[in-house]
PDB file of N, CA and C in Angstrom:
ATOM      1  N   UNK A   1      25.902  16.652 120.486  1.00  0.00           N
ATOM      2  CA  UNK A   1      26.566  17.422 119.473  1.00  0.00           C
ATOM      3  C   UNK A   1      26.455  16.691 118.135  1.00  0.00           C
ATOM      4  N   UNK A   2      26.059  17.468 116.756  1.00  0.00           N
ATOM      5  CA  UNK A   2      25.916  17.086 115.870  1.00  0.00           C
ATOM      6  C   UNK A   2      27.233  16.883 115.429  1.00  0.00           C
ATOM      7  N   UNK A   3      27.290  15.682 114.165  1.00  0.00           N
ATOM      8  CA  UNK A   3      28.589  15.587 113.379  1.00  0.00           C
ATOM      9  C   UNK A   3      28.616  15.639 111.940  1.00  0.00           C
ATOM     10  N   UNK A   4      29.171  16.378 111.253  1.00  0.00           N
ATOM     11  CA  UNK A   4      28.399  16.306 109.507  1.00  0.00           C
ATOM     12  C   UNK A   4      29.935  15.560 109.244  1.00  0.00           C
ATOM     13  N   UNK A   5      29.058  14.549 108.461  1.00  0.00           N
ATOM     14  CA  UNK A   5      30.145  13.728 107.241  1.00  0.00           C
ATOM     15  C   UNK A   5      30.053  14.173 106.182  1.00  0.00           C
ATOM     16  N   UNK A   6      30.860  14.329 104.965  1.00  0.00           N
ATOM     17  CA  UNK A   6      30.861  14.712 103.621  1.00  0.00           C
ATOM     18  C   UNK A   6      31.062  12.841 103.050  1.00  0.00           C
ATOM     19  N   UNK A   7      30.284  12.725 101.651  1.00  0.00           N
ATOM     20  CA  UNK A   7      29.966  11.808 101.063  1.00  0.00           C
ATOM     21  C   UNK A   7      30.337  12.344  99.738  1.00  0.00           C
ATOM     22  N   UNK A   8      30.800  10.915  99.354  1.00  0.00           N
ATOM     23  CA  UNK A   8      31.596  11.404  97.735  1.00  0.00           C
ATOM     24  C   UNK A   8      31.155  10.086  97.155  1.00  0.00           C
ATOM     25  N   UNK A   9      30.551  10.276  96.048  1.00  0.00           N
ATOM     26  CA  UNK A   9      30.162   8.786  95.149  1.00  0.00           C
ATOM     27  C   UNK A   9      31.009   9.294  93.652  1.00  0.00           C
ATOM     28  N   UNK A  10      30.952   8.037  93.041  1.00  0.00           N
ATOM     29  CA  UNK A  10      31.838   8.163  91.678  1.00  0.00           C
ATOM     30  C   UNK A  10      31.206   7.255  90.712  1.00  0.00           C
ATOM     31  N   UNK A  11      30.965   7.657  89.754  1.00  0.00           N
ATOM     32  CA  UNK A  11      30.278   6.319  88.673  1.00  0.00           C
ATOM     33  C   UNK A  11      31.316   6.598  87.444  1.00  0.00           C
ATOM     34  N   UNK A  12      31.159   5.238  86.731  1.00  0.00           N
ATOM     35  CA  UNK A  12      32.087   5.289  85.856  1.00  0.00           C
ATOM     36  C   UNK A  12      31.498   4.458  84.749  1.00  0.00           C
ATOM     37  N   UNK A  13      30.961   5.863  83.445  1.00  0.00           N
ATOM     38  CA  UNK A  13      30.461   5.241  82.130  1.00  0.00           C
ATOM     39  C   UNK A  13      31.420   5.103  81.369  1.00  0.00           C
ATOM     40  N   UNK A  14      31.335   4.177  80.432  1.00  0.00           N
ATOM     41  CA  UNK A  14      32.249   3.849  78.855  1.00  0.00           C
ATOM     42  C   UNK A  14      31.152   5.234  78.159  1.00  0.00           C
ATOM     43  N   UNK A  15      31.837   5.501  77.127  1.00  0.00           N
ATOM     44  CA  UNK A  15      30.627   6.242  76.260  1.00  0.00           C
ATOM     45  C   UNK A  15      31.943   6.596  75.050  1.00  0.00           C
ATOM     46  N   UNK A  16      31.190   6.407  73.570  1.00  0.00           N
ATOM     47  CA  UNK A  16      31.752   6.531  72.418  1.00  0.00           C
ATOM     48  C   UNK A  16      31.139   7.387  71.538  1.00  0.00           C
ATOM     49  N   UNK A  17      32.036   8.662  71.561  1.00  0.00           N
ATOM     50  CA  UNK A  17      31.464   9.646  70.449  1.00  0.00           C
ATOM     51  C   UNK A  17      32.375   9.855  69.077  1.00  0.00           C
ATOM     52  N   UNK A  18      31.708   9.361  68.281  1.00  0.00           N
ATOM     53  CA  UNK A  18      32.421   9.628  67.155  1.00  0.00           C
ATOM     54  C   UNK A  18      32.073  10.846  66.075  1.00  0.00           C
ATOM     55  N   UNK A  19      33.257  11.200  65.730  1.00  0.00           N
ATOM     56  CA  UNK A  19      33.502  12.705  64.739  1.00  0.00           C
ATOM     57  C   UNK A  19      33.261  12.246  63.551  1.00  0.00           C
ATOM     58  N   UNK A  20      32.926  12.552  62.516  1.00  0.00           N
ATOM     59  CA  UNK A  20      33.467  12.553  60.976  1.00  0.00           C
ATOM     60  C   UNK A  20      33.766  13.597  60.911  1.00  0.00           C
ATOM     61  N   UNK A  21      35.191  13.625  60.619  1.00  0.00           N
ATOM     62  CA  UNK A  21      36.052  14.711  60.125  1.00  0.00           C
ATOM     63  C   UNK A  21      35.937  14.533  58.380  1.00  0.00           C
ATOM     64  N   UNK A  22      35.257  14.195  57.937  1.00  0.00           N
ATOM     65  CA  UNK A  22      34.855  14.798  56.438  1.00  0.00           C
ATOM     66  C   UNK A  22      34.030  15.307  56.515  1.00  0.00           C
ATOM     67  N   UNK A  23      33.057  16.086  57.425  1.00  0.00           N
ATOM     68  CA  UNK A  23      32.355  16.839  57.369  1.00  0.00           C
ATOM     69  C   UNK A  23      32.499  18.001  57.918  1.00  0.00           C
ATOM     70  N   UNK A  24      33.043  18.907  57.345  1.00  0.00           N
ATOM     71  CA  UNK A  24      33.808  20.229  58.039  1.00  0.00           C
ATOM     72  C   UNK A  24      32.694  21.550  58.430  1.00  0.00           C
ATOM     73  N   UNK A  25      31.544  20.957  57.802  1.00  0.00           N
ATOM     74  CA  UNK A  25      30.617  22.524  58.331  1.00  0.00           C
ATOM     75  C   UNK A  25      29.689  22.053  59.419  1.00  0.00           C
ATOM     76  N   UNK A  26      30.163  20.691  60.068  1.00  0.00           N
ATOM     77  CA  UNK A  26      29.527  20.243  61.255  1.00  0.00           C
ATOM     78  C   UNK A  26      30.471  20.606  62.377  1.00  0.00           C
ATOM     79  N   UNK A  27      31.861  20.681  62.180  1.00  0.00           N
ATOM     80  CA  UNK A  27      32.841  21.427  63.054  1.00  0.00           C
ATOM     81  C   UNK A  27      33.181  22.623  62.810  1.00  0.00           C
ATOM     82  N   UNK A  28      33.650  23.864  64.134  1.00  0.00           N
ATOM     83  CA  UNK A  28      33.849  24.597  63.780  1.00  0.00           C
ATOM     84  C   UNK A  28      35.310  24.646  63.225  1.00  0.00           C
ATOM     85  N   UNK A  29      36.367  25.514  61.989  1.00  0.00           N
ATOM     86  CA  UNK A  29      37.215  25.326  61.734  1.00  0.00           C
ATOM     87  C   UNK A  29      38.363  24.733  62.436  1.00  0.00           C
ATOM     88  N   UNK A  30      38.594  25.872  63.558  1.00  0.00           N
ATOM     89  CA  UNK A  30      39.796  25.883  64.196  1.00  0.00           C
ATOM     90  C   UNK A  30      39.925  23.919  65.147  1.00  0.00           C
ATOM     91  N   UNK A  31      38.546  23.756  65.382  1.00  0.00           N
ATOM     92  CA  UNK A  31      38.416  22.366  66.209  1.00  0.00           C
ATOM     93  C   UNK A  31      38.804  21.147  65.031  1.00  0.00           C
ATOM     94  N   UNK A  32      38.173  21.168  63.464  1.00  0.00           N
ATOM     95  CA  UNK A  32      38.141  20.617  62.328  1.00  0.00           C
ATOM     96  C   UNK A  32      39.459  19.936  62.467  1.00  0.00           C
ATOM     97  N   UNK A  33      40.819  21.333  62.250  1.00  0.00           N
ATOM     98  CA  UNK A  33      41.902  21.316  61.990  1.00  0.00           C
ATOM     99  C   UNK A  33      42.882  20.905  63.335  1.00  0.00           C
ATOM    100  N   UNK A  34      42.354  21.348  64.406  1.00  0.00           N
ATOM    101  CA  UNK A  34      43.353  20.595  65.512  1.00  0.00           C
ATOM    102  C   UNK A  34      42.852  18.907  65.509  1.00  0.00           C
ATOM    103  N   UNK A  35      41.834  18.777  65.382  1.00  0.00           N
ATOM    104  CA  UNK A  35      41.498  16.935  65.617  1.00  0.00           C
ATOM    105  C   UNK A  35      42.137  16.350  64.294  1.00  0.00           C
ATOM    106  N   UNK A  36      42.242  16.947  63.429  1.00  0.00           N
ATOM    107  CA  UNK A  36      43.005  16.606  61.998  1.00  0.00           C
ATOM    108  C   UNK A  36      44.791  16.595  62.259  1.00  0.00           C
ATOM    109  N   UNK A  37      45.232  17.525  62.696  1.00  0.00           N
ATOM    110  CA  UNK A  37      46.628  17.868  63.221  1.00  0.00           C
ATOM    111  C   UNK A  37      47.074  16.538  64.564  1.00  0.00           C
ATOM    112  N   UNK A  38      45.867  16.654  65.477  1.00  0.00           N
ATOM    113  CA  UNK A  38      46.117  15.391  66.256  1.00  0.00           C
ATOM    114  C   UNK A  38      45.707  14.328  66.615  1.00  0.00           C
ATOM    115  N   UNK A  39      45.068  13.831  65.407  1.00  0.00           N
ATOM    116  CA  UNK A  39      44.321  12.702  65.182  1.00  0.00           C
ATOM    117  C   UNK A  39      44.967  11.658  66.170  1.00  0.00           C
ATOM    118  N   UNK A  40      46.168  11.503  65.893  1.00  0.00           N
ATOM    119  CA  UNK A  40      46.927  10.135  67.231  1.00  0.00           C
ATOM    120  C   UNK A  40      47.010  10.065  68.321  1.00  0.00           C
ATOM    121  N   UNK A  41      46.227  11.602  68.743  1.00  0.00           N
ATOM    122  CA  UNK A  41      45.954  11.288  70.250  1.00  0.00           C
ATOM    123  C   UNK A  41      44.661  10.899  70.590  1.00  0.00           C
ATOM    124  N   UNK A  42      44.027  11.086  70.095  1.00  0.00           N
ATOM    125  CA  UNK A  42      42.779  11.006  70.111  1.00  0.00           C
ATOM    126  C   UNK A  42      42.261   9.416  69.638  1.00  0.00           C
ATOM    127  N   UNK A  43      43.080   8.562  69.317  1.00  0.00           N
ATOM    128  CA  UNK A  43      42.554   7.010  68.850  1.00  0.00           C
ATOM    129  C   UNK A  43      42.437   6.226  70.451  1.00  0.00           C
ATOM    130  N   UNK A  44      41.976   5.633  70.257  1.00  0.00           N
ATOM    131  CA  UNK A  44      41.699   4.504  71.334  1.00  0.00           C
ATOM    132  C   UNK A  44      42.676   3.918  71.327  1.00  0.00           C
ATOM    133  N   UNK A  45      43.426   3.649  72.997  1.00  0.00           N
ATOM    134  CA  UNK A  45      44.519   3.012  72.986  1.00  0.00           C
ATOM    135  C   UNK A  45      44.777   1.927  72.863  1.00  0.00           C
ATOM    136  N   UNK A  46      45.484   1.063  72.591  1.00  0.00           N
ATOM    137  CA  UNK A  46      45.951   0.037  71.783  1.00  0.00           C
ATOM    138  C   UNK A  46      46.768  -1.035  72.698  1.00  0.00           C
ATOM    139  N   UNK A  47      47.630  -0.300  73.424  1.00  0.00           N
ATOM    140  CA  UNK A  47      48.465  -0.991  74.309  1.00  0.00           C
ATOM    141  C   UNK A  47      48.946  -0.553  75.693  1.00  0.00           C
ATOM    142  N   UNK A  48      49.301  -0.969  76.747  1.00  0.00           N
ATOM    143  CA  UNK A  48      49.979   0.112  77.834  1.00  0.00           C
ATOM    144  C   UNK A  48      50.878   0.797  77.486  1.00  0.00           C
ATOM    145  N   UNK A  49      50.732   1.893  78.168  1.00  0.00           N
ATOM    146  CA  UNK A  49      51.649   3.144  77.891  1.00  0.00           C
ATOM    147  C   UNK A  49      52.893   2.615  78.235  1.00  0.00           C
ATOM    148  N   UNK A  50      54.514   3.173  77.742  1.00  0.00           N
ATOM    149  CA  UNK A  50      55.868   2.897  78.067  1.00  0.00           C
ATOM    150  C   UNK A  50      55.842   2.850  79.887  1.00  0.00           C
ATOM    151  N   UNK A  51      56.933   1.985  80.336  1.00  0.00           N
ATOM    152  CA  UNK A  51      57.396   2.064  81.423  1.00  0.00           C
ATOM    153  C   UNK A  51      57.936   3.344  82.243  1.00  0.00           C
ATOM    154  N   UNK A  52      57.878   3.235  83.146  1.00  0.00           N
ATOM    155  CA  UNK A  52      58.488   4.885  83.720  1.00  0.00           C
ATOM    156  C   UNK A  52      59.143   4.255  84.622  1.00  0.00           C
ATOM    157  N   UNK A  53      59.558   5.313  85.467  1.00  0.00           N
ATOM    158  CA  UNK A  53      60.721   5.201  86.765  1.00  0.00           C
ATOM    159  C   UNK A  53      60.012   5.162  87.787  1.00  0.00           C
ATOM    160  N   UNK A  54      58.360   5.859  87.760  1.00  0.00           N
ATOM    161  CA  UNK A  54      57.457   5.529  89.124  1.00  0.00           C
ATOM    162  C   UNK A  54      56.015   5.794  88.769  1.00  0.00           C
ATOM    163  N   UNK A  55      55.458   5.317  89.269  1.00  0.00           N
ATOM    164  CA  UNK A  55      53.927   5.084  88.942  1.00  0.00           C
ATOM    165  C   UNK A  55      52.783   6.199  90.070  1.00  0.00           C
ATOM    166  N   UNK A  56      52.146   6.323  89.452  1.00  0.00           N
ATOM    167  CA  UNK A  56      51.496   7.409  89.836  1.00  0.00           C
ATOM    168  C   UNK A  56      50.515   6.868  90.833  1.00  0.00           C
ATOM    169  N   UNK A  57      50.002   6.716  91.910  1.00  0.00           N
ATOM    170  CA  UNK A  57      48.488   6.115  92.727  1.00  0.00           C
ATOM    171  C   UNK A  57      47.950   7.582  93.155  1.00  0.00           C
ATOM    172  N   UNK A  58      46.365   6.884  93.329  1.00  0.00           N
ATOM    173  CA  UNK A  58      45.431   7.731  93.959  1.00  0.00           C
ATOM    174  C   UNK A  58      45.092   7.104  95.782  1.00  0.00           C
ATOM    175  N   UNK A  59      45.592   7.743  96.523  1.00  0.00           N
ATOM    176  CA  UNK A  59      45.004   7.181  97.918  1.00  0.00           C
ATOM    177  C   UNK A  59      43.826   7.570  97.928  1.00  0.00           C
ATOM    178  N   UNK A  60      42.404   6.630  98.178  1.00  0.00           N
ATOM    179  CA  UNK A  60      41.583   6.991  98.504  1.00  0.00           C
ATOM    180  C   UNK A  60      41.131   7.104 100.186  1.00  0.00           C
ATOM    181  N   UNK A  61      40.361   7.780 100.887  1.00  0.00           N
ATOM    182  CA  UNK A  61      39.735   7.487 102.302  1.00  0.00           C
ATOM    183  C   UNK A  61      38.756   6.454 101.855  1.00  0.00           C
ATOM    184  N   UNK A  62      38.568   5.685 103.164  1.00  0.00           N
ATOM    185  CA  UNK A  62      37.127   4.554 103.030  1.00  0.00           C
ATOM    186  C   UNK A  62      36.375   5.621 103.435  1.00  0.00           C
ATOM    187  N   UNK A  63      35.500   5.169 102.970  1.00  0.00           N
ATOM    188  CA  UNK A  63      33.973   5.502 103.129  1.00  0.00           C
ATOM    189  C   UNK A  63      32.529   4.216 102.829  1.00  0.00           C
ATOM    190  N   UNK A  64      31.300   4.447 103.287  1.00  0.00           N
ATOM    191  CA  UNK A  64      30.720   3.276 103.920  1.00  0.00           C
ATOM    192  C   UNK A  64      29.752   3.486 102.270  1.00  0.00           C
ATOM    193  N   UNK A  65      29.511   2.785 101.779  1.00  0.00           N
ATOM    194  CA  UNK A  65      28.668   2.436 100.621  1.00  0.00           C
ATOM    195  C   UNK A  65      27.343   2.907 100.985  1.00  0.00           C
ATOM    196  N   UNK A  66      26.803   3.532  99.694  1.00  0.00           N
ATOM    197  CA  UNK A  66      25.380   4.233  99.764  1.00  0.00           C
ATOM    198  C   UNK A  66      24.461   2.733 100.125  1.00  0.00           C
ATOM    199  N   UNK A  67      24.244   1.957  99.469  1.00  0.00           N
ATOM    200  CA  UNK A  67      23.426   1.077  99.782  1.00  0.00           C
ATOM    201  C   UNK A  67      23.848  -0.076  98.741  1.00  0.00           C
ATOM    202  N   UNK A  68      23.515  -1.384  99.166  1.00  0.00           N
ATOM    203  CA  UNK A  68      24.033  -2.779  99.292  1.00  0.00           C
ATOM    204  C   UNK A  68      23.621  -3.075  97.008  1.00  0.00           C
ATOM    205  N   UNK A  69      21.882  -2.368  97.280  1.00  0.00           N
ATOM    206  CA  UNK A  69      21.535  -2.575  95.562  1.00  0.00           C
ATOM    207  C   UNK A  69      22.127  -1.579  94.864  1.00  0.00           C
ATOM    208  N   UNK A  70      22.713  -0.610  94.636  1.00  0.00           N
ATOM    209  CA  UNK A  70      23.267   0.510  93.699  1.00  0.00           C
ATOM    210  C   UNK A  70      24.766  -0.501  93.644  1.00  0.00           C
ATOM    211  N   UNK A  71      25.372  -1.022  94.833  1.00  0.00           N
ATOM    212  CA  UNK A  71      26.879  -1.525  94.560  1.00  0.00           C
ATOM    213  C   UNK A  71      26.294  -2.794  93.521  1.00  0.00           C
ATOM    214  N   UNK A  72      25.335  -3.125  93.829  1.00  0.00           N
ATOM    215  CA  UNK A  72      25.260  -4.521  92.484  1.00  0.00           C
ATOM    216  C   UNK A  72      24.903  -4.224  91.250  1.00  0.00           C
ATOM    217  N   UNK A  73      24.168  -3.073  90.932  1.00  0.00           N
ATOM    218  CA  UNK A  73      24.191  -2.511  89.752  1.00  0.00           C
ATOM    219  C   UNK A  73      25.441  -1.830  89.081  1.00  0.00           C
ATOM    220  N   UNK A  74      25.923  -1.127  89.797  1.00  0.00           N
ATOM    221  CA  UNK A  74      27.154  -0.618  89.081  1.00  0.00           C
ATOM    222  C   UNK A  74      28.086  -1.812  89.191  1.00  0.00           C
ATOM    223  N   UNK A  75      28.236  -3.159  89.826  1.00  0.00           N
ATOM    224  CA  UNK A  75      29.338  -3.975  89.567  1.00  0.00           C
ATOM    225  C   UNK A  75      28.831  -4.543  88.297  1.00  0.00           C
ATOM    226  N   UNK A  76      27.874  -5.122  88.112  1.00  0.00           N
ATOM    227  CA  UNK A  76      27.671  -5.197  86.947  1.00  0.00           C
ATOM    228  C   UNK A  76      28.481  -4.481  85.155  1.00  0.00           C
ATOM    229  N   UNK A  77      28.373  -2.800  85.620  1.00  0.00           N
ATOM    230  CA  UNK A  77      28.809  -2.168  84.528  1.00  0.00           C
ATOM    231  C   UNK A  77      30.727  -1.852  84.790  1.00  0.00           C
ATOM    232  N   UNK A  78      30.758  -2.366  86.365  1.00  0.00           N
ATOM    233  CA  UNK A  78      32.249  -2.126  85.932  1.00  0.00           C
ATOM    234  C   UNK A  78      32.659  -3.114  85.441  1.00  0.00           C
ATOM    235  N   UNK A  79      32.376  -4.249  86.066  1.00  0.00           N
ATOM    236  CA  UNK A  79      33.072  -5.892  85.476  1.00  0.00           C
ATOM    237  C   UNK A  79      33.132  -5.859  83.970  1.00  0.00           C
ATOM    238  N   UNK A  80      32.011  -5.209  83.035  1.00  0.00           N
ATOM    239  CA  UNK A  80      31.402  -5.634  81.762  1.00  0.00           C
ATOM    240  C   UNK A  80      32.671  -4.546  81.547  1.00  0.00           C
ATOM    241  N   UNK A  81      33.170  -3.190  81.771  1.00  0.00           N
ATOM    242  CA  UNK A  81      34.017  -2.357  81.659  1.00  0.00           C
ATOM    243  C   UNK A  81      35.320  -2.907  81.247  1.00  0.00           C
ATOM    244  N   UNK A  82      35.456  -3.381  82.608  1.00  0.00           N
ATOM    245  CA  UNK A  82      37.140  -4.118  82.978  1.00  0.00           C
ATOM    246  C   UNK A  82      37.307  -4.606  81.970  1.00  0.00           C
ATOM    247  N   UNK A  83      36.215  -5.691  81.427  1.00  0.00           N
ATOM    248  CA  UNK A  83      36.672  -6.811  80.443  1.00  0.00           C
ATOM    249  C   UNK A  83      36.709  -6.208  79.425  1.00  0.00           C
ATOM    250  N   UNK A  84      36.210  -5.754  78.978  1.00  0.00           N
ATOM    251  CA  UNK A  84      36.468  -4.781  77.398  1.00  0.00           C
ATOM    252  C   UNK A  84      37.652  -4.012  77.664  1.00  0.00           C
ATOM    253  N   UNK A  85      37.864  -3.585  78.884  1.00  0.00           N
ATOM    254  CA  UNK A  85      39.411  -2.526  78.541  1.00  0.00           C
ATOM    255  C   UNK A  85      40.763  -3.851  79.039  1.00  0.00           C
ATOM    256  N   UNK A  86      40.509  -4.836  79.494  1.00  0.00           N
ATOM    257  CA  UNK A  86      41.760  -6.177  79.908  1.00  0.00           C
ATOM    258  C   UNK A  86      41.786  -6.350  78.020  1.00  0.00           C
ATOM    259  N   UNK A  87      40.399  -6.816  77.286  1.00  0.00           N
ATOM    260  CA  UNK A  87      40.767  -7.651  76.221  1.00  0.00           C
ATOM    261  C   UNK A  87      41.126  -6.501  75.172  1.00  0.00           C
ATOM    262  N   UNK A  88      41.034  -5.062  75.473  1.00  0.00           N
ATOM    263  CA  UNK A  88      41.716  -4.119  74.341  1.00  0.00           C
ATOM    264  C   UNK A  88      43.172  -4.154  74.687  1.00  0.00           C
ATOM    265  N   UNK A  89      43.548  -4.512  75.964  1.00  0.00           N
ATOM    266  CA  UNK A  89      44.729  -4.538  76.493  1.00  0.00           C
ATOM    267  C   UNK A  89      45.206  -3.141  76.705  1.00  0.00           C
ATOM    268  N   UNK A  90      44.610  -2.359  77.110  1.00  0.00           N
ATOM    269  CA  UNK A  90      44.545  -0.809  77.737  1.00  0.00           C
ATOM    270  C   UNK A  90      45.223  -1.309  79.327  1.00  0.00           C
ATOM    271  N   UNK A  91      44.347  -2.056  79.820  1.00  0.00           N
ATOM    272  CA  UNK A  91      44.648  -1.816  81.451  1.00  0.00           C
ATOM    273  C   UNK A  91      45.342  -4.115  81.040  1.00  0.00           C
ATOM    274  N   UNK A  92      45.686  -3.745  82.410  1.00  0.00           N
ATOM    275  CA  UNK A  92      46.516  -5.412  82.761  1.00  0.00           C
ATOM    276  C   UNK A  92      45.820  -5.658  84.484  1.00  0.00           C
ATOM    277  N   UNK A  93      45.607  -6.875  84.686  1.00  0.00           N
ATOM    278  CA  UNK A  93      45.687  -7.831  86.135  1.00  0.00           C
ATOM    279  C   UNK A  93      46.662  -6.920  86.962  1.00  0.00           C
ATOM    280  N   UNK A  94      46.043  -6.789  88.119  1.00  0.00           N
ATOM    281  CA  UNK A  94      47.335  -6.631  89.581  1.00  0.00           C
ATOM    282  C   UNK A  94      47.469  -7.545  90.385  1.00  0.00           C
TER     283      UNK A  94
END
């Protein structure tokens, strides 16, 4: 008897797009004026967010790694990740 497994991979890029909002006939209006209206959400964060009463987790299932060279390439880009978001002080050590 056959058995089908389902496989789930996840990659995780940095990527930086930046707007000039002085240029208004490169946006359409209505987008112009909401990124203008909420410019402060939209900045790169600065610090950890306030404390709460409970913290949110993701349970993941294990699952067995595609292959041994793709995990050393992408550790590569997460480590280089981590450290840029530890020294913006976005994320903290567990």
């Amino acid at each position: 008897m056959l058995q089908s497994t389902k496989l789930f991979a996840l990659q995780v890029q940095s990527a930086t797009v930046e707007l000039n909002l002085d240029q208004p006939e490169v946006l359409e209006p209505e987008l112009s004026q909401l990124l203008t209206e909420f410019a402060d959400i939209f900045e790169e964060p600065k610090k950890l967010p306030l404390v709460r009463g409970h913290d949110h987790k993701i349970i993941l299932k294990r699952v067995l790694p595609l292959s041994m060279s793709d995990l050393i390439i992408e550790k590569d880009i997460i480590e280089k990740t981590v450290q840029e978001m530890l020294e913006a002080g976005v994320i903290r050590p567990s």
